[in-house]
C-alpha atoms as a PDB file:
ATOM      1  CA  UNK A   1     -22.345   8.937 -13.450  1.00  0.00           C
ATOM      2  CA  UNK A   2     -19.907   5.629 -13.434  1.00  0.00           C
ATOM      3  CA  UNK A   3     -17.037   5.862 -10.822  1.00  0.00           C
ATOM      4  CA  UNK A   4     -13.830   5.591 -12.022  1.00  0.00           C
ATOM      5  CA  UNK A   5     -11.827   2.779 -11.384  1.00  0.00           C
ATOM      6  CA  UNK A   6      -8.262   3.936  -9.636  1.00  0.00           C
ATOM      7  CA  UNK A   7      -7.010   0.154  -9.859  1.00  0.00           C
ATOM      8  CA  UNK A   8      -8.640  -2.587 -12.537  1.00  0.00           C
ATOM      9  CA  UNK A   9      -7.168  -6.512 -12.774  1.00  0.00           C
ATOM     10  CA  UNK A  10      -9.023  -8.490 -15.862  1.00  0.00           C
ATOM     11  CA  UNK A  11      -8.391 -12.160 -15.628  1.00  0.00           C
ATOM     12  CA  UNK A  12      -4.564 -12.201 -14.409  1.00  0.00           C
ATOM     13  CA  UNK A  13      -2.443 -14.266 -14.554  1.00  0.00           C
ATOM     14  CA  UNK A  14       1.004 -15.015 -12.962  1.00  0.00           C
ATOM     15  CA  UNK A  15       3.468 -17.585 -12.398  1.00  0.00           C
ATOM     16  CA  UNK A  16       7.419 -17.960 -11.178  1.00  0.00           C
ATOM     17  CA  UNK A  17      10.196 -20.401 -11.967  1.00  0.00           C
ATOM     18  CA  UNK A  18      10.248 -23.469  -8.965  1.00  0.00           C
ATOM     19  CA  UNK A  19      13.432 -25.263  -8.693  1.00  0.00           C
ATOM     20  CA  UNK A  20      12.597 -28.733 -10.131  1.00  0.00           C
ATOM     21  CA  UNK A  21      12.543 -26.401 -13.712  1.00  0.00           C
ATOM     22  CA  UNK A  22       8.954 -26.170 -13.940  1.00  0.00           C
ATOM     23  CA  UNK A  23       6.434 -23.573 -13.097  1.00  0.00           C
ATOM     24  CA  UNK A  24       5.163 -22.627 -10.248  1.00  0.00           C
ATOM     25  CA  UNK A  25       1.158 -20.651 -10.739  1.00  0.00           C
ATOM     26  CA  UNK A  26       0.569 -18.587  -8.252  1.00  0.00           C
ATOM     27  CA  UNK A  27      -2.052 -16.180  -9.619  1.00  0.00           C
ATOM     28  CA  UNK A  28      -5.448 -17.459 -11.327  1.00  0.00           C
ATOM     29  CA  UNK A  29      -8.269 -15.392 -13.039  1.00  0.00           C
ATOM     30  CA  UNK A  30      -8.154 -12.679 -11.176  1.00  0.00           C
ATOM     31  CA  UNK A  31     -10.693  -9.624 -11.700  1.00  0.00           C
ATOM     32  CA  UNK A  32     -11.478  -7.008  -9.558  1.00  0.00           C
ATOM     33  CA  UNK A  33     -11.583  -3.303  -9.510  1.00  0.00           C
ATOM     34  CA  UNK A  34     -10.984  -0.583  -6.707  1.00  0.00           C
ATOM     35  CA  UNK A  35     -13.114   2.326  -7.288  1.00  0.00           C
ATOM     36  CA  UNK A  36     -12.005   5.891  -6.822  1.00  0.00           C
ATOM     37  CA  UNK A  37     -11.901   6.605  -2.862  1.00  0.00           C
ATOM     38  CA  UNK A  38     -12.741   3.242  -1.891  1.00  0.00           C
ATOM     39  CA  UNK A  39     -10.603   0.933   0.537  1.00  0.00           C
ATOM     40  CA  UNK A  40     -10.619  -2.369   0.072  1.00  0.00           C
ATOM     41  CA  UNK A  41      -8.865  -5.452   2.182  1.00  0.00           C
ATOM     42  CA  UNK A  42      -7.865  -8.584   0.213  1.00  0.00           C
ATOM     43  CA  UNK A  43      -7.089 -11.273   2.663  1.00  0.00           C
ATOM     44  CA  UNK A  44      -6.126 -14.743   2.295  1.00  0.00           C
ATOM     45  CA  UNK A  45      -3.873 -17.331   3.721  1.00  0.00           C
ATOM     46  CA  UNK A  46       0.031 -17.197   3.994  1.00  0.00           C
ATOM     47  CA  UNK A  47       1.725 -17.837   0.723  1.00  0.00           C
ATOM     48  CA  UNK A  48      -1.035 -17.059  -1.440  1.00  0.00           C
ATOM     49  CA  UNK A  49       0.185 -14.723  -3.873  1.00  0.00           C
ATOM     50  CA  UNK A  50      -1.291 -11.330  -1.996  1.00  0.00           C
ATOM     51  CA  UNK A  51       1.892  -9.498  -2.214  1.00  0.00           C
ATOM     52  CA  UNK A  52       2.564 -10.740  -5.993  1.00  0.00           C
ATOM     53  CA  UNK A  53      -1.000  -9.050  -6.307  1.00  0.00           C
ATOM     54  CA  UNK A  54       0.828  -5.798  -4.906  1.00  0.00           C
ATOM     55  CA  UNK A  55       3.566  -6.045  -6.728  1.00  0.00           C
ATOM     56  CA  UNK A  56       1.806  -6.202 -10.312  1.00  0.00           C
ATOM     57  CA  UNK A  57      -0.181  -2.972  -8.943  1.00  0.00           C
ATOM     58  CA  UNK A  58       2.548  -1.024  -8.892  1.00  0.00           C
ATOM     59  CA  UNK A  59       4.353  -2.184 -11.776  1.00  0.00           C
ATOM     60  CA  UNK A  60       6.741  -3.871  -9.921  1.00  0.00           C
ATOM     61  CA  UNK A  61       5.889  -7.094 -12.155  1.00  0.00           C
ATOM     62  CA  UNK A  62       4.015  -7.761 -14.665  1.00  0.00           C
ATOM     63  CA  UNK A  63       1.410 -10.530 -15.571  1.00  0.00           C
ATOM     64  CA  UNK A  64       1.552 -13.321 -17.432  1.00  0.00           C
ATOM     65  CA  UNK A  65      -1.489 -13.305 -19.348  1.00  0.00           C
ATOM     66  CA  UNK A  66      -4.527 -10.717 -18.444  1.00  0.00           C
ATOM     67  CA  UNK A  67      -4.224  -6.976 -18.019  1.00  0.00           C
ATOM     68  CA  UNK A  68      -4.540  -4.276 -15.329  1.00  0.00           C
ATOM     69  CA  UNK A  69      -5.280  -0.295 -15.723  1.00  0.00           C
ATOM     70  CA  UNK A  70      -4.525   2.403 -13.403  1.00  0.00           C
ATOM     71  CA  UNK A  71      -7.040   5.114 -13.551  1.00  0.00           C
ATOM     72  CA  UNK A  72      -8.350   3.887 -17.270  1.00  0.00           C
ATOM     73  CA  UNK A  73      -4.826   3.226 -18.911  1.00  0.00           C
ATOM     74  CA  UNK A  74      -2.658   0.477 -19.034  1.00  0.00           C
ATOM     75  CA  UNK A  75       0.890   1.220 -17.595  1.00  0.00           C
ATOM     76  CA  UNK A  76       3.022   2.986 -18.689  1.00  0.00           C
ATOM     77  CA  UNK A  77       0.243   5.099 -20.646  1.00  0.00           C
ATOM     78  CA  UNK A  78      -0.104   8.045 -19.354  1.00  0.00           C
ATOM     79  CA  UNK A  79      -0.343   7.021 -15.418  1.00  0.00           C
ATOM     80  CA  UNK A  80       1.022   9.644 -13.368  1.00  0.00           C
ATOM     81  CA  UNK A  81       3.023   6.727 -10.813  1.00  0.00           C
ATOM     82  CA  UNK A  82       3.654   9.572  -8.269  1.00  0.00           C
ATOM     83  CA  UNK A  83      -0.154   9.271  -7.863  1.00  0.00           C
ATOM     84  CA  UNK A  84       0.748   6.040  -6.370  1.00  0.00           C
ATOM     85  CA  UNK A  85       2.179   4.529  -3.223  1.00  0.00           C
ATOM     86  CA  UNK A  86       3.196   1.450  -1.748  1.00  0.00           C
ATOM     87  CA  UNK A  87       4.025   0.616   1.937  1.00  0.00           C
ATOM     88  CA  UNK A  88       5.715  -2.462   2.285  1.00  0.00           C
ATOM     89  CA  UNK A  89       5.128  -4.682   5.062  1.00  0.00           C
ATOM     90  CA  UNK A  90       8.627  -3.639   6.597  1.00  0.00           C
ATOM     91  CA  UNK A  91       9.283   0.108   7.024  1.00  0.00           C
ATOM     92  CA  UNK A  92      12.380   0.604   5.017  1.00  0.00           C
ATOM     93  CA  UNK A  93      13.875   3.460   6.838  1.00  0.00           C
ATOM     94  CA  UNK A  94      17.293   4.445   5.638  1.00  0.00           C
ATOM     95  CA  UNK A  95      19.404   4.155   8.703  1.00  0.00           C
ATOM     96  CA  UNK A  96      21.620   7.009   8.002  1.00  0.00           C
ATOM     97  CA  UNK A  97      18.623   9.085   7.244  1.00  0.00           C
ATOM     98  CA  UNK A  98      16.848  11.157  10.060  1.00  0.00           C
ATOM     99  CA  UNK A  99      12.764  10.630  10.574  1.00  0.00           C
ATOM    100  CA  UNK A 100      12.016  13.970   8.775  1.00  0.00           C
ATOM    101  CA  UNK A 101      15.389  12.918   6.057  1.00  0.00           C
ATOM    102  CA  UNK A 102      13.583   9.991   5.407  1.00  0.00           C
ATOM    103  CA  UNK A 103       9.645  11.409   4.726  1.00  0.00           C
ATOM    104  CA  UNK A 104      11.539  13.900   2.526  1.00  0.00           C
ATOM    105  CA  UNK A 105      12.353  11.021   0.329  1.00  0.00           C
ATOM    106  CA  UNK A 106       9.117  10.402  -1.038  1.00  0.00           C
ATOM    107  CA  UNK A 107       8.890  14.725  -2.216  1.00  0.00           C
ATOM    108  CA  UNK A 108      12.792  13.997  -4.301  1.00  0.00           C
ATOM    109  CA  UNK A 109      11.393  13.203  -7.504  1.00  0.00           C
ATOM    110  CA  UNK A 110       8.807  16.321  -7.517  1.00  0.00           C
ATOM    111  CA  UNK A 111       9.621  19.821  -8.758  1.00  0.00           C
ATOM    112  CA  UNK A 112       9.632  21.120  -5.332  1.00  0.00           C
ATOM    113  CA  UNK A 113      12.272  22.826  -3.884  1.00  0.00           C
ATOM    114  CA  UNK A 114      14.165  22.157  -0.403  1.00  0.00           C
ATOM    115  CA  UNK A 115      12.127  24.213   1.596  1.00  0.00           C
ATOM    116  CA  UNK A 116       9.072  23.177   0.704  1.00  0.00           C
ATOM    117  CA  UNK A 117      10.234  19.666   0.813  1.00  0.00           C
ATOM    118  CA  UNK A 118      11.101  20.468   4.034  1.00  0.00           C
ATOM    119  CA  UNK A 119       7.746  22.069   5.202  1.00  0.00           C
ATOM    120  CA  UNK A 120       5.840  19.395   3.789  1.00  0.00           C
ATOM    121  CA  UNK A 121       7.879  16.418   5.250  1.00  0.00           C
ATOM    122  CA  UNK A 122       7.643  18.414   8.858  1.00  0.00           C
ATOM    123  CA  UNK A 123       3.635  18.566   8.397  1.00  0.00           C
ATOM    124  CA  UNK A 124       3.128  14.999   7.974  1.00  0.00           C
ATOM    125  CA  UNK A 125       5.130  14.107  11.189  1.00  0.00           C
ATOM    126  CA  UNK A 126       3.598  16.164  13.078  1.00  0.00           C
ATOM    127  CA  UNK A 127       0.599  15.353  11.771  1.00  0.00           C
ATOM    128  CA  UNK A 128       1.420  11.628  13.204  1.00  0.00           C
ATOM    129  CA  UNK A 129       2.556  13.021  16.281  1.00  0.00           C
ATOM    130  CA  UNK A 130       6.273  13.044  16.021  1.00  0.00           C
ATOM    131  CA  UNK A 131       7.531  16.432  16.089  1.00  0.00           C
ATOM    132  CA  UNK A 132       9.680  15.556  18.922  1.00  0.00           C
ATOM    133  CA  UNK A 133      11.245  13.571  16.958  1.00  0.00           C
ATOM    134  CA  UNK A 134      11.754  15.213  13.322  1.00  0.00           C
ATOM    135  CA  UNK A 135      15.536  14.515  13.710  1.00  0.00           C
ATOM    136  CA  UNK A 136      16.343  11.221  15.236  1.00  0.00           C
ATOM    137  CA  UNK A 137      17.240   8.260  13.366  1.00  0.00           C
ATOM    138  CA  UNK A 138      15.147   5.343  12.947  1.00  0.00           C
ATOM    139  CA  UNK A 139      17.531   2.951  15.511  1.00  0.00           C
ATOM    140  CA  UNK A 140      16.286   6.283  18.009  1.00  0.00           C
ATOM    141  CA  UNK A 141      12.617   4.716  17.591  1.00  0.00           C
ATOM    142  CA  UNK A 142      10.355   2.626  18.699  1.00  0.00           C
ATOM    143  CA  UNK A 143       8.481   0.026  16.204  1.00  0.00           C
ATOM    144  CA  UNK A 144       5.204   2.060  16.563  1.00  0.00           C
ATOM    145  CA  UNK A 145       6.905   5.183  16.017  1.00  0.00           C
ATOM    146  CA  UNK A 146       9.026   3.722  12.746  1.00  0.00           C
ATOM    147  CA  UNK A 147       5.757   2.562  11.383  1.00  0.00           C
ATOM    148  CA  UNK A 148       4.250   6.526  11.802  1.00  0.00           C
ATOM    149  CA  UNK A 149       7.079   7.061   9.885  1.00  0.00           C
ATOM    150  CA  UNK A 150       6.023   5.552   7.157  1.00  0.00           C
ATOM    151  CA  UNK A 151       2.726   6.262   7.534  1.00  0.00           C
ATOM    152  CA  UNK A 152       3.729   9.496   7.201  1.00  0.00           C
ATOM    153  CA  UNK A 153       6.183   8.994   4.193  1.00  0.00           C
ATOM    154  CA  UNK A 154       3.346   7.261   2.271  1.00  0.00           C
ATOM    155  CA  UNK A 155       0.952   9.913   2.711  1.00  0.00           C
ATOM    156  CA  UNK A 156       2.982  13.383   1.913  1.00  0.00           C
ATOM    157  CA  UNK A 157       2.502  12.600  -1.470  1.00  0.00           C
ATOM    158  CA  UNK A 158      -1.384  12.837  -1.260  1.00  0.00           C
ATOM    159  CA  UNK A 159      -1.253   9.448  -3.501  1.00  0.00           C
ATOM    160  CA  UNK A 160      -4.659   8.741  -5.342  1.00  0.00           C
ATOM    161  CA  UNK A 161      -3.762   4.980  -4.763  1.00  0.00           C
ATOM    162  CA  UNK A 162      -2.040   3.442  -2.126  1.00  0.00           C
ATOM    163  CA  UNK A 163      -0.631   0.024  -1.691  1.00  0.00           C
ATOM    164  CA  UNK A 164      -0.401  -1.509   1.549  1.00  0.00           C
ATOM    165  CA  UNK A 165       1.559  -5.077   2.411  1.00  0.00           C
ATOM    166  CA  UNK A 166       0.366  -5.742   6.040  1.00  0.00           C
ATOM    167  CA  UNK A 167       1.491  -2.675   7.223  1.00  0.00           C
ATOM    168  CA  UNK A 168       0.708  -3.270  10.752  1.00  0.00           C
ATOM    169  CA  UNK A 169       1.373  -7.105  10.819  1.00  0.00           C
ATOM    170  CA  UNK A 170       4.636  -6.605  13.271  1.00  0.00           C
ATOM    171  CA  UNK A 171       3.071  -4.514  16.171  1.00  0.00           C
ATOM    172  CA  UNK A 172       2.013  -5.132  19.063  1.00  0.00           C
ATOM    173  CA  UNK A 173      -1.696  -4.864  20.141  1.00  0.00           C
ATOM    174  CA  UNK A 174      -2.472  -1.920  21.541  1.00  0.00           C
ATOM    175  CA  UNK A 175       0.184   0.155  19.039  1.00  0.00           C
ATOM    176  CA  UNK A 176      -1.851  -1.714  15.636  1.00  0.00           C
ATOM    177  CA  UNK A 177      -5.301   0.289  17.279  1.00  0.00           C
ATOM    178  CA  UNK A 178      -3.303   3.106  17.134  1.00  0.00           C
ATOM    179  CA  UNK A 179      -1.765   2.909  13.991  1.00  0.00           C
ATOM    180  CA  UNK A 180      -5.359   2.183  12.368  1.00  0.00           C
ATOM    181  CA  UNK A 181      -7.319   4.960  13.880  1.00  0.00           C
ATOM    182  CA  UNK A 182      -4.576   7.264  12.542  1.00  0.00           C
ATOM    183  CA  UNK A 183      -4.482   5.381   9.247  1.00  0.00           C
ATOM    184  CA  UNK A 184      -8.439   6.060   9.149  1.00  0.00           C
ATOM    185  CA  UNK A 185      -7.880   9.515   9.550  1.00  0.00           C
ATOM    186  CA  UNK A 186      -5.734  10.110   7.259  1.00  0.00           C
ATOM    187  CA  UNK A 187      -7.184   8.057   4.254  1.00  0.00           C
ATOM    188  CA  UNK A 188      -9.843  10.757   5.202  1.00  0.00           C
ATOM    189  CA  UNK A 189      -7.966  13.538   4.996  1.00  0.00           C
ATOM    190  CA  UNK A 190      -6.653  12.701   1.457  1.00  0.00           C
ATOM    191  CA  UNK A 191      -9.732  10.490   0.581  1.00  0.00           C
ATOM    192  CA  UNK A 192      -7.073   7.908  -1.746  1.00  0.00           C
ATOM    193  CA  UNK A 193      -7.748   4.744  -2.916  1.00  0.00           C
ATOM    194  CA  UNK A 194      -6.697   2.032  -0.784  1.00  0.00           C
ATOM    195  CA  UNK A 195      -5.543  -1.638  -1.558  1.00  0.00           C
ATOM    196  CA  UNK A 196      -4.787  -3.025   2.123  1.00  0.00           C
ATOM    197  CA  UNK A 197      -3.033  -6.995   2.064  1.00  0.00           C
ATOM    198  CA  UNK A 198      -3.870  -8.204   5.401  1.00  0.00           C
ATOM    199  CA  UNK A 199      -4.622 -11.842   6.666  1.00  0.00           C
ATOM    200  CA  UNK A 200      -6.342 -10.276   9.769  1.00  0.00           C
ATOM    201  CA  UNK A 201     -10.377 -10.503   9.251  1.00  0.00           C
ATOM    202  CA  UNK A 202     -10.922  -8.016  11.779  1.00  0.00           C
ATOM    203  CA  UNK A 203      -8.146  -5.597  10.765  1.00  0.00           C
ATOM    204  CA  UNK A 204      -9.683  -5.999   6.999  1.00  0.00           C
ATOM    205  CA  UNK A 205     -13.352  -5.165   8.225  1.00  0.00           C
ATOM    206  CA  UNK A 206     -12.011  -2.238  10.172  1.00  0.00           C
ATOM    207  CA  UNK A 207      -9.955  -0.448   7.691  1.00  0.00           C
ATOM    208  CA  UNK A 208     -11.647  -1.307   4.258  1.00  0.00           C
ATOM    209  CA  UNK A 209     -15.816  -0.968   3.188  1.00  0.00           C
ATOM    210  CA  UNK A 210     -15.164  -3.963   0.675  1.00  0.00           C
ATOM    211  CA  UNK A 211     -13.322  -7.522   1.519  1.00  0.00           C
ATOM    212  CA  UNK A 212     -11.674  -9.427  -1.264  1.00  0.00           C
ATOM    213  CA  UNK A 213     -10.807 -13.232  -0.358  1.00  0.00           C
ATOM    214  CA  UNK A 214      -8.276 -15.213  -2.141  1.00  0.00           C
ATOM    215  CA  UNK A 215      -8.204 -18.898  -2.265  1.00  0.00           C
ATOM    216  CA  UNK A 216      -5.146 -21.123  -1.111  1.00  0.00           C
ATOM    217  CA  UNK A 217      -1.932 -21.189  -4.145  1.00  0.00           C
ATOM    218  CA  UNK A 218      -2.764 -20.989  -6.728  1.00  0.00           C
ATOM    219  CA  UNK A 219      -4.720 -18.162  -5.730  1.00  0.00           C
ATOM    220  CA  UNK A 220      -8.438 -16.772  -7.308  1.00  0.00           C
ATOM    221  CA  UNK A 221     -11.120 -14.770  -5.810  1.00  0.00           C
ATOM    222  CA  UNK A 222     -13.575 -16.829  -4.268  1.00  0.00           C
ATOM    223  CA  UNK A 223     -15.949 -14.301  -2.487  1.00  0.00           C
ATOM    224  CA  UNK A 224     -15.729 -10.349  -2.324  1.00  0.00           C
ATOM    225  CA  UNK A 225     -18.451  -8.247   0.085  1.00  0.00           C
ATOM    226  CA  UNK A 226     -19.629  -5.032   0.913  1.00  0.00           C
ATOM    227  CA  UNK A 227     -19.168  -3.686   4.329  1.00  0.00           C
END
């Protein structure tokens, strides 16, 4: 039986305005495919076109030339996008909004009501061990705790696919460990489809079983492996 492919990209292309009037290619040929379940790093250098990647994953762009299909269709045709996440390299916390104000965020748009909105959004910090801290705001946090946060915010949705922009890229050390085991566990848990945008070799080999790598600007694949 063929997997199914949660994320496909057939020979994309993409390229942006530069300031002398011209173009600027930042994309090449890119092809790839991220099976159901499977987690897979794409690393490359800085300024490469990783997040643009991203960003054409979750429709927040479009290509060029070339096309990409979310669980067999094309966007737009048929996808169910709640079945899809993206964590941004920053947390993007509303201020004003507690820790468990802010998970509840992600459940707005479903036909849940408060309560279970509520119950759901208190399960998944807990789950990342912050149910001390359901209520305080995300200034009341430390980094490593904001980024639980989010872990948490991206994952209450039990997403099929989730998009990840360095996720980990600002902490510390010892806190990144941390955040991975709990990232591992939780991938588990759900057992989505990961894309993971890293330019860490050994944070790609530990959270992914395949490796894209993308040349310098303008980007293409030049090798993929197996873990």
């Amino acid at each position: 039986m063929t997997a199914v492919a949660a994320l496909q990209f057939h020979s994309v292309f993409k390229n942006f305005p530069d300031r002398r009037g011209g173009r600027l290619e930042v994309l090449q040929n890119i092809t790839f495919d991220v099976l159901d379940r499977e987690v897979v790093a794409v690393l490359g250098p800085s300024g490469c076109g990783k997040s643009t990647l991203l960003h054409i994953a979750a429709g927040l762009s479009a290509p060029d030339r070339g096309s990409i299909s979310l669980f067999g269709n094309a966007p737009g045709n048929g996808n169910d996008w709640h079945a899809v996440r993206y964590m941004f390299q920053d947390d993007r916390l509303l201020p004003w909004r507690s820790a468990l104000a802010n998970v509840e965020l992600a459940l707005e748009r479903r036909p849940l009501g408060h309560a279970e909105r509520r119950k759901r959004a208190t399960n998944a910090l807990e789950r990342v061990g912050l149910a001390g801290f359901l209520h305080a705001l995300p200034n009341e946090l430390s980094g490593g705790m904001r980024s639980r946060v989010t872990l948490a915010r991206s994952f209450v949705t039990q997403p099929r696919l989730l998009l990840m922009d360095e996720p980990f890229s600002r902490l510390d050390s010892d806190t990144r460990a941390a955040m991975h085991a709990l990232f591992l566990e939780l991938r588990e848990e759900t057992g989505a489809a990961v894309v993971i945008v890293t330019h860490d070799a050994g944070e790609a080999a530990k959270l992914s079983g395949k490796i894209i790598r993308m040349s310098r600007r303008p980007a293409n694949i030049i090798a993929t492996s197996a873990l």
